[in-house]
Protein backbone atom coordinates (compact mmCIF):
# COMPACT_ATOMS: atom_id res chain seq x y z
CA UNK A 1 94.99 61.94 83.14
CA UNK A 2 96.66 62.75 85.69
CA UNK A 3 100.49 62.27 83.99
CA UNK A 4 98.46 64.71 80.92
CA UNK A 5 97.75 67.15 83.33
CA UNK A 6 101.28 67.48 84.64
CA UNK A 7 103.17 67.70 81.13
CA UNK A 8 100.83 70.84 80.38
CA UNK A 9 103.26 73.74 80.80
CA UNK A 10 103.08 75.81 84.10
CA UNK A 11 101.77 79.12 82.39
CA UNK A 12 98.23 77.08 81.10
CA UNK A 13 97.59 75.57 84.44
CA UNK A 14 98.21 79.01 86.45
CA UNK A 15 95.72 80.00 83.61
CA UNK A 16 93.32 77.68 84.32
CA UNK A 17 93.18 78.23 88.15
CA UNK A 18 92.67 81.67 87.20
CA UNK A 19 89.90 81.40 84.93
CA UNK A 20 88.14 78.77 87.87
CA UNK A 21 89.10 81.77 90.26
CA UNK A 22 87.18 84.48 88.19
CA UNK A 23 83.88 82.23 87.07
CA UNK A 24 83.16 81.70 91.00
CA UNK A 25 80.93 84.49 91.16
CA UNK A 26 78.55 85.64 88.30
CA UNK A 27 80.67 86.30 85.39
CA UNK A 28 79.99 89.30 82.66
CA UNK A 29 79.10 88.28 79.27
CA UNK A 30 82.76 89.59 78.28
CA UNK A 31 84.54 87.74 80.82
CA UNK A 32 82.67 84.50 79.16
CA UNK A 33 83.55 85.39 76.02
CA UNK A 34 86.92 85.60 76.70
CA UNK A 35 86.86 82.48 78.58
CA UNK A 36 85.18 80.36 75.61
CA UNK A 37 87.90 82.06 73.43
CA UNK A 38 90.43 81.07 75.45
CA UNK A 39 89.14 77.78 76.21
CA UNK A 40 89.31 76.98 72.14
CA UNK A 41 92.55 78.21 71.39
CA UNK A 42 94.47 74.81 72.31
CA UNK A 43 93.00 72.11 73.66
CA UNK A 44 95.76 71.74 76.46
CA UNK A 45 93.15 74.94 77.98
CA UNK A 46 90.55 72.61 78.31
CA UNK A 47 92.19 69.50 79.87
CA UNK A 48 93.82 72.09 82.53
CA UNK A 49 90.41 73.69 83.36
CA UNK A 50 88.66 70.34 83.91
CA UNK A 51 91.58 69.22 86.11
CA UNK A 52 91.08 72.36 88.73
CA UNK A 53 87.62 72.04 88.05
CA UNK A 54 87.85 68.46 89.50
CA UNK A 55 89.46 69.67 92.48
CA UNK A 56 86.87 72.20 93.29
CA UNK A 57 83.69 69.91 92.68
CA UNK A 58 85.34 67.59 95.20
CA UNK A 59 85.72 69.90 97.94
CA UNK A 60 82.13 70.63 97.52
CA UNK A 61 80.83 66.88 97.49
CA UNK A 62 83.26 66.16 100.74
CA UNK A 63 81.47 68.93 102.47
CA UNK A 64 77.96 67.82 101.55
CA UNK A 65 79.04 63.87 102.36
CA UNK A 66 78.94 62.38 106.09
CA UNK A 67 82.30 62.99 107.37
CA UNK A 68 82.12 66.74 106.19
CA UNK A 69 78.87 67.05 107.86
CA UNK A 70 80.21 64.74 111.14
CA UNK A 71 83.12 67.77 111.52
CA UNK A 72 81.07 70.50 110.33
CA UNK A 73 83.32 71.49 107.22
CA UNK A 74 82.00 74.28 104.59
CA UNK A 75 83.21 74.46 101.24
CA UNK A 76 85.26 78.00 102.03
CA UNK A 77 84.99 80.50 98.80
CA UNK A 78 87.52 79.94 96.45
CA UNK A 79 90.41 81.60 97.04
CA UNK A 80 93.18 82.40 94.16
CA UNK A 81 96.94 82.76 94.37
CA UNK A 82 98.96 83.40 92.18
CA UNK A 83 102.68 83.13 92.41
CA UNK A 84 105.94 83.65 90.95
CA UNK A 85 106.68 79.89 91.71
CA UNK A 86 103.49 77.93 92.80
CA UNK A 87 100.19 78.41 90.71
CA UNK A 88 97.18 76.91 92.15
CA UNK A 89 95.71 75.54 89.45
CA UNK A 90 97.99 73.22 89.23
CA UNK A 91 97.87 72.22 92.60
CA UNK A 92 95.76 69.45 94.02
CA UNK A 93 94.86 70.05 98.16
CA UNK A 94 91.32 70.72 98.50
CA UNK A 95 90.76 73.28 101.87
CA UNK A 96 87.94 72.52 103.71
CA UNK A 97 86.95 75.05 106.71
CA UNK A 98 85.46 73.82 110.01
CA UNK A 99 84.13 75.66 113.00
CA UNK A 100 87.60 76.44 114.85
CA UNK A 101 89.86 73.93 112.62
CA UNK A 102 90.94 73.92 108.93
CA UNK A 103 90.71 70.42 107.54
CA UNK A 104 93.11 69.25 104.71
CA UNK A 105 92.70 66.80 102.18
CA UNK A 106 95.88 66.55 99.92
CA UNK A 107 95.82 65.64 95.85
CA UNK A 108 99.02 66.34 95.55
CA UNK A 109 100.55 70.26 96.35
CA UNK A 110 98.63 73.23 98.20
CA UNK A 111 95.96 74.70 96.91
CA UNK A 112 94.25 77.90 99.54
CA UNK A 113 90.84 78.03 100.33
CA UNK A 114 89.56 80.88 102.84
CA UNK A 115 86.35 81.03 104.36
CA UNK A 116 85.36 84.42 105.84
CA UNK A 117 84.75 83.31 109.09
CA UNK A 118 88.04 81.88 109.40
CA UNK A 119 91.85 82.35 110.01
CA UNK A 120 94.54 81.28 108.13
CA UNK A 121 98.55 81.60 107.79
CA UNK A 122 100.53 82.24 104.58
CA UNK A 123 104.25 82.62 103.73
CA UNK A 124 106.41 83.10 100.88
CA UNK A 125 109.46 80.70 100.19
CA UNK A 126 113.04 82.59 99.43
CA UNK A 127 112.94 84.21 96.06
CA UNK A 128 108.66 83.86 96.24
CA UNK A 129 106.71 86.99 95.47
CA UNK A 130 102.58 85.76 95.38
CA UNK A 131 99.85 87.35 95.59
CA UNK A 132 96.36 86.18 97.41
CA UNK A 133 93.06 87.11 96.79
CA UNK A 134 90.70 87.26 100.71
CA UNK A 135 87.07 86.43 100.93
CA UNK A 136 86.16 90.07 101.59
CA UNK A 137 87.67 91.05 97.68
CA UNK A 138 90.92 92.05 99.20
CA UNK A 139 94.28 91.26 97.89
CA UNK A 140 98.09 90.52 99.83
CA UNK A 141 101.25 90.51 97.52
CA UNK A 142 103.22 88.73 99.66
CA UNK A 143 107.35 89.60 99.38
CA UNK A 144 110.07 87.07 99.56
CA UNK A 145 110.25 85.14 102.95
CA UNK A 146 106.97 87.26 104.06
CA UNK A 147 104.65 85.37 106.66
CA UNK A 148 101.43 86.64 107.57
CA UNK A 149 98.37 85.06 109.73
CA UNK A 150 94.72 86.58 108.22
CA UNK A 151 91.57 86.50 109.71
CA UNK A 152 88.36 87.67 108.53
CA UNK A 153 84.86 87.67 110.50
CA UNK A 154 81.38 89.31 109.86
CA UNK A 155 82.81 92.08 112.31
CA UNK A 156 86.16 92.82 111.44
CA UNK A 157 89.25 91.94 108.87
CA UNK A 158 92.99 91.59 110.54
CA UNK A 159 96.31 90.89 109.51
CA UNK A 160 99.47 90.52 111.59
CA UNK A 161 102.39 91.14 109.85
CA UNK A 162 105.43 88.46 111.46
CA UNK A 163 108.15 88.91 109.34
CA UNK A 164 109.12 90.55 105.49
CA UNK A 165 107.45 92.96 103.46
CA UNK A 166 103.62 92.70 102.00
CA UNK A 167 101.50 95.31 99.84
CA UNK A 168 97.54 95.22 100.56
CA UNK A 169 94.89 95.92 98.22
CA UNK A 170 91.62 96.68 100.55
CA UNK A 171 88.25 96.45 98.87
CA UNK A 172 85.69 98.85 100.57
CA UNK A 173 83.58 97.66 103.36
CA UNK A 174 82.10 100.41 105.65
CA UNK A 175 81.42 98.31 108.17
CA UNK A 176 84.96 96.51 108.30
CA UNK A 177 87.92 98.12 108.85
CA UNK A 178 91.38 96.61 108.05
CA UNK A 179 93.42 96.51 109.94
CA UNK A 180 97.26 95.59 109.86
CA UNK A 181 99.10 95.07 113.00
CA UNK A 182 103.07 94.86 113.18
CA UNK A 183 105.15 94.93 116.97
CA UNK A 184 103.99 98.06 118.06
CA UNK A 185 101.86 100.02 115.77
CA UNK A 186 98.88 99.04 113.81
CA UNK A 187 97.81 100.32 110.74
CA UNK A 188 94.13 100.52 109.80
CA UNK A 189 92.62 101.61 106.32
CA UNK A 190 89.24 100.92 104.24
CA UNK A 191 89.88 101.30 101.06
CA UNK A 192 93.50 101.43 100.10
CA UNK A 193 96.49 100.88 98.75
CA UNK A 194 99.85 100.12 100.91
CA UNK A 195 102.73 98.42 102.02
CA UNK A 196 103.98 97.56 105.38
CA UNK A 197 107.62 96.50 105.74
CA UNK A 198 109.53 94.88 108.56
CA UNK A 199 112.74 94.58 106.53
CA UNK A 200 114.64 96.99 107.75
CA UNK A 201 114.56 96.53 111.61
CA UNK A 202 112.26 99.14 111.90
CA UNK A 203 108.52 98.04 110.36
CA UNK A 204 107.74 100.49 107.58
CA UNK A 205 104.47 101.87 106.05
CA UNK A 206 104.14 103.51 101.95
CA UNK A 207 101.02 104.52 101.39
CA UNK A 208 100.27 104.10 97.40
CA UNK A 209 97.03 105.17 96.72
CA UNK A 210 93.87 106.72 99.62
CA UNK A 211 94.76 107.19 103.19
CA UNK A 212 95.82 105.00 106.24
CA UNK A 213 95.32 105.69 109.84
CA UNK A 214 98.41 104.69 111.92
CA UNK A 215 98.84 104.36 115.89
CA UNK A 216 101.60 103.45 118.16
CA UNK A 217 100.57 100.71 120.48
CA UNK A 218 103.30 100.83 122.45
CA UNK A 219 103.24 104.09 123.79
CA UNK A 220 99.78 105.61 122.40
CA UNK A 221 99.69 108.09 124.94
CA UNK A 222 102.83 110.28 123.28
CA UNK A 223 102.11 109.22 120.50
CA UNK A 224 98.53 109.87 119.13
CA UNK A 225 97.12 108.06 116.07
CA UNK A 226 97.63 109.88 112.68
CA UNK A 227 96.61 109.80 109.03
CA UNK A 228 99.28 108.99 106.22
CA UNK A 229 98.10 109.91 102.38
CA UNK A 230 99.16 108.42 99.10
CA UNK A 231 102.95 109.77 98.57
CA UNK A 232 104.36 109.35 102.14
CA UNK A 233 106.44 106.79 103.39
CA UNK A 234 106.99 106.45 107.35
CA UNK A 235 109.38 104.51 109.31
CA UNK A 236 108.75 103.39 112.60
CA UNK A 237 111.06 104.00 115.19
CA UNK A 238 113.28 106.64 113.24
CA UNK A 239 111.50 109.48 114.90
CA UNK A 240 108.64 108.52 112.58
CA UNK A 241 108.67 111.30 110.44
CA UNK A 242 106.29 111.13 107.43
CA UNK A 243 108.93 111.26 103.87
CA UNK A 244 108.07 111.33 100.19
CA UNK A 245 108.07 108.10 99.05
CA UNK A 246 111.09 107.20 96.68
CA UNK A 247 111.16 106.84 93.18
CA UNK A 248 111.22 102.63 92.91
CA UNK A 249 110.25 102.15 96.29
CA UNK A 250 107.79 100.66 94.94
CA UNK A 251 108.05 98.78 92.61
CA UNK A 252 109.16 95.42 94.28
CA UNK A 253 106.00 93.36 93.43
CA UNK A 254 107.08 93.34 89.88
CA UNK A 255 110.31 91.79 90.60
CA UNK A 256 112.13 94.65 89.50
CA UNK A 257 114.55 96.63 91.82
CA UNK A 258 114.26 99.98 90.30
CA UNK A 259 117.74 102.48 91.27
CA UNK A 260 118.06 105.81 90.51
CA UNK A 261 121.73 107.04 92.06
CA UNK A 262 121.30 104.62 95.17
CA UNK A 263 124.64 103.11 96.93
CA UNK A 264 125.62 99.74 95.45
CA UNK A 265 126.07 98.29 98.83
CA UNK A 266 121.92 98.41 99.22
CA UNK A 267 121.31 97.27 95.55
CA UNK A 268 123.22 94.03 96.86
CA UNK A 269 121.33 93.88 100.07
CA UNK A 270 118.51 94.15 98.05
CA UNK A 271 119.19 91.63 95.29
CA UNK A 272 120.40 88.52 97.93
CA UNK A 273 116.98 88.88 99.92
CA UNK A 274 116.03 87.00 97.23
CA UNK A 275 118.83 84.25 96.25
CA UNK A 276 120.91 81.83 97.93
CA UNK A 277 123.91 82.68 95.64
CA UNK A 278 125.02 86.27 97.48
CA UNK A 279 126.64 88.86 96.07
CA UNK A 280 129.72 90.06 98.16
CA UNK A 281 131.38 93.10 97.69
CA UNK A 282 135.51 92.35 98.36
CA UNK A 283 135.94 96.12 99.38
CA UNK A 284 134.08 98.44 101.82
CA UNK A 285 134.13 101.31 99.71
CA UNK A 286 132.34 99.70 96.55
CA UNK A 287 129.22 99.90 98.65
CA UNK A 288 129.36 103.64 98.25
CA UNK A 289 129.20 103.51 94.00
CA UNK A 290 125.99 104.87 92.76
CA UNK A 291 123.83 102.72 90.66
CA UNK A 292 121.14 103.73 88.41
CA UNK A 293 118.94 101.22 86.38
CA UNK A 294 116.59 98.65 86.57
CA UNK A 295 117.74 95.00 87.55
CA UNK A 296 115.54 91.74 87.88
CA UNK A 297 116.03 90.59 91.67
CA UNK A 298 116.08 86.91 91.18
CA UNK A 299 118.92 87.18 88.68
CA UNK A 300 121.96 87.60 90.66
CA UNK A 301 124.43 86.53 87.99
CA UNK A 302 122.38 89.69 85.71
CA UNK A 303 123.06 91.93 88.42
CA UNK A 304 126.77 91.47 89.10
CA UNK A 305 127.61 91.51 85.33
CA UNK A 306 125.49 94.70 84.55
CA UNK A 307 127.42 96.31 87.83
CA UNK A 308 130.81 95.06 86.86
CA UNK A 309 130.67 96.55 83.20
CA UNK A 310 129.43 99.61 84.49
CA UNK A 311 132.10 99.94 87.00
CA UNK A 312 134.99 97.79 85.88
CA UNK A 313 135.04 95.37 88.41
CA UNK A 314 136.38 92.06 87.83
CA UNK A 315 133.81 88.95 89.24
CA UNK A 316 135.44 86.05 91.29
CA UNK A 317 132.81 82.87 91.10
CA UNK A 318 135.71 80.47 93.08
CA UNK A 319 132.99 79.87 95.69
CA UNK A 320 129.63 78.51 94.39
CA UNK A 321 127.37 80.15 96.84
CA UNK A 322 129.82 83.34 96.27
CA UNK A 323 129.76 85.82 93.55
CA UNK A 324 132.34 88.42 94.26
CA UNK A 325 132.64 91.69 93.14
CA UNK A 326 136.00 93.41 93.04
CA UNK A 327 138.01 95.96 91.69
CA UNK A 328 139.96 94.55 88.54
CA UNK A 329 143.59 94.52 89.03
C-alpha cells in the first residue's frame, strides 16, 4: 500500500490532505457533494484519501492509548498546509501536543498539527512559498526562506516574525487580538489582511484589505502607536512614512513577480531570493534598465531569456551556478 500510495502523483495526494483538512469540522451538503464527486472520478482519489485518513485516525488512537495518556498528549486540530513543494497529505508524521512539549511520531515526512493552546515554529525552504492554516481559522503564506514561531492561547494569538517575508489572513475574534511582532515594532490587527516583510533590512508592513494598528517598541515614547488602512505600505526605519502600496507589490504569494517600469537590477534581486542558480548582471549600469512584465520567480533561466530579448543582451552560462547577463558584443 504503501509503494501505491507513493506512485499517486503529487497533485491527488495534496488533494486528498485537503479534502481531510476541510471535512474536520461539519461539512455543508455542497462541500460533500463535491467531495463524493471527486472521490469517484479516479480511483487513485480514494486510495490517497484513505492513506491521510490513516494518518489522522492514528494520531487519535495514540492519544487515547497509555503512553499518550502517561505524557498527557491531545490529538491537536488538524492543521493544513499547503505548499509549493511539500503537501501534507502526502506526508506521514503524526503531531501530537502535550502540556509544554510537542511529541513526534514520524511515518515518513512532516505533517503539522497545531493545538490552540500551543506554540509551534515553521519555515520555508529556498524557493518554498506555503501557506498554513492556525487553530483560531487564521492563515500564514509563508515566503521563501521565511521562519516564524506561532502561538495561540485562550487569551491571545502571537507571531514573531525572525526572518523573510509572510502575508496573514486573521479570522475575527473580539476577544483575541493578533498580534505580529518583528525587532522593534509590533503590529496588531483583528480581522485583516497584511504582510510584514523583513527583506529589505528594514521590516516592512502592506496592509491589503481592513486596518492594522502599528507601534514602535523601541522608542514608543516618540513614536506613538498608529493605524495603517488597506492601500498603504510603511517601512520601518525610513522615517516611516505611510506610501501607496505599489502596483505588484503584492502579488508574491502567487509566485509571480509582477514589474511595471522597475530597475532590472531589483527584478534580479528579486528573482535569486528564490534560486540557487543567480542571475548576475556583468555591468553596473544594466541594473538601471526598466522592466515591465510578469515573470515566474522560480524560473531563472525564463527570466534571463525574456530580459535578454527584450534588451539584447547576450547570456554567458560558463559557470553552472552563474547565469550572466551582458551586453552582446
Amino acid at each position: 500500500m504503501a509503494d501505491e500510495v507513493r506512485s499517486i502523483p503529487r497533485a491527488i495526494r495534496d488533494a486528498a490532505g485537503d479534502w481531510l483538512a476541510r471535512r474536520q469540522e461539519p461539512a455543508s451538503p455542497d462541500v460533500e457533494r463535491a467531495f463524493a464527486v471527486w472521490l469517484d472520478a479516479d480511483p487513485r482519489h480514494r486510495i490517497a484519501y484513505e492513506q491521510a485518513e490513516r494518518h489522522w485516525q492514528e494520531s487519535r488512537l495514540l492519544s487515547d492509548s497509555d503512553v499518550g495518556r502517561t505524557r498527557k498528549l491531545v490529538r491537536a486540530p488538524f492543521l493544513m498546509r499547503h505548499s509549493t513543494h511539500v503537501a501534507a497529505a502526502s506526508l506521514g508524521v503524526v503531531v501530537l501536543l502535550g502540556i509544554g512539549s510537542v511529541g513526534l511520531l514520524r511515518y515518513g515526512s512532516r505533517l503539522e498539527l497545531v493545538s490552540p493552546a500551543q506554540a509551534a515554529t515553521y519555515e520555508t525552504a529556498l524557493g518554498e512559498i506555503r501557506t498554513i492554516s492556525l487553530a483560531d481559522g487564521s492563515q500564514l503564506t509563508l515566503d521563501t526562506a521565511t521562519r516564524v514561531h506561532v502561538q495561540l492561547s485562550t487569551s491571545e494569538r502571537k507571531v514573531s516574525l525572525e526572518r523573510g517575508r509572510a502575508r496573514f489572513r486573521v479570522a475575527p475574534d473580539g476577544k483575541r487580538p493578533f498580534t505580529v511582532t518583528v525587532p522593534g515594532s509590533t503590529v496588531v490587527a483583528r480581522s485583516t489582511l497584511f504582510d510584514v516583510s523583513l527583506e529589505s533590512g528594514n521590516p516592512a508592513v502592506v496592509v491589503i484589505e481592513g486596518r492594522v494598528d502599528l507601534t514602535n517598541t523601541s522608542d514608543a515614547a516618540s513614536h506613538p502607536a498608529r493605524t495603517l488602512a488597506a492601500g498603504q505600505t510603511v517601512e520601518l526605519g525610513n522615517a516611516e512614512t505611510a506610501r501607496p502600496t505599489e502596483a505588484g507589490e503584492t502579488q508574491w504569494v502567487s509566485g509571480m513577480l509582477a514589474l511595471d517600469g522597475g530597475p532590472l537590477g531589483d527584478a534580479v534581486a528579486a528573482v535569486n531570493r528564490y534560486n540557487r542558480i543567480q542571475i548576475r548582471l556583468a555591468e553596473p549600469e544594466l541594473a538601471r534598465l526598466s522592466v515591465t512584465g510578469a515573470f515566474q520567480v522560480r524560473n531563472p533561466d525564463a527570466f534571463a531569456r525574456a530580459v535578454a530579448a527584450t534588451f539584447g543582451l547576450g547570456i554567458d552560462r560558463t559557470d553552472p551556478g552563474v547565469i550572466l547577463l551582458r551586453r552582446a558584443p
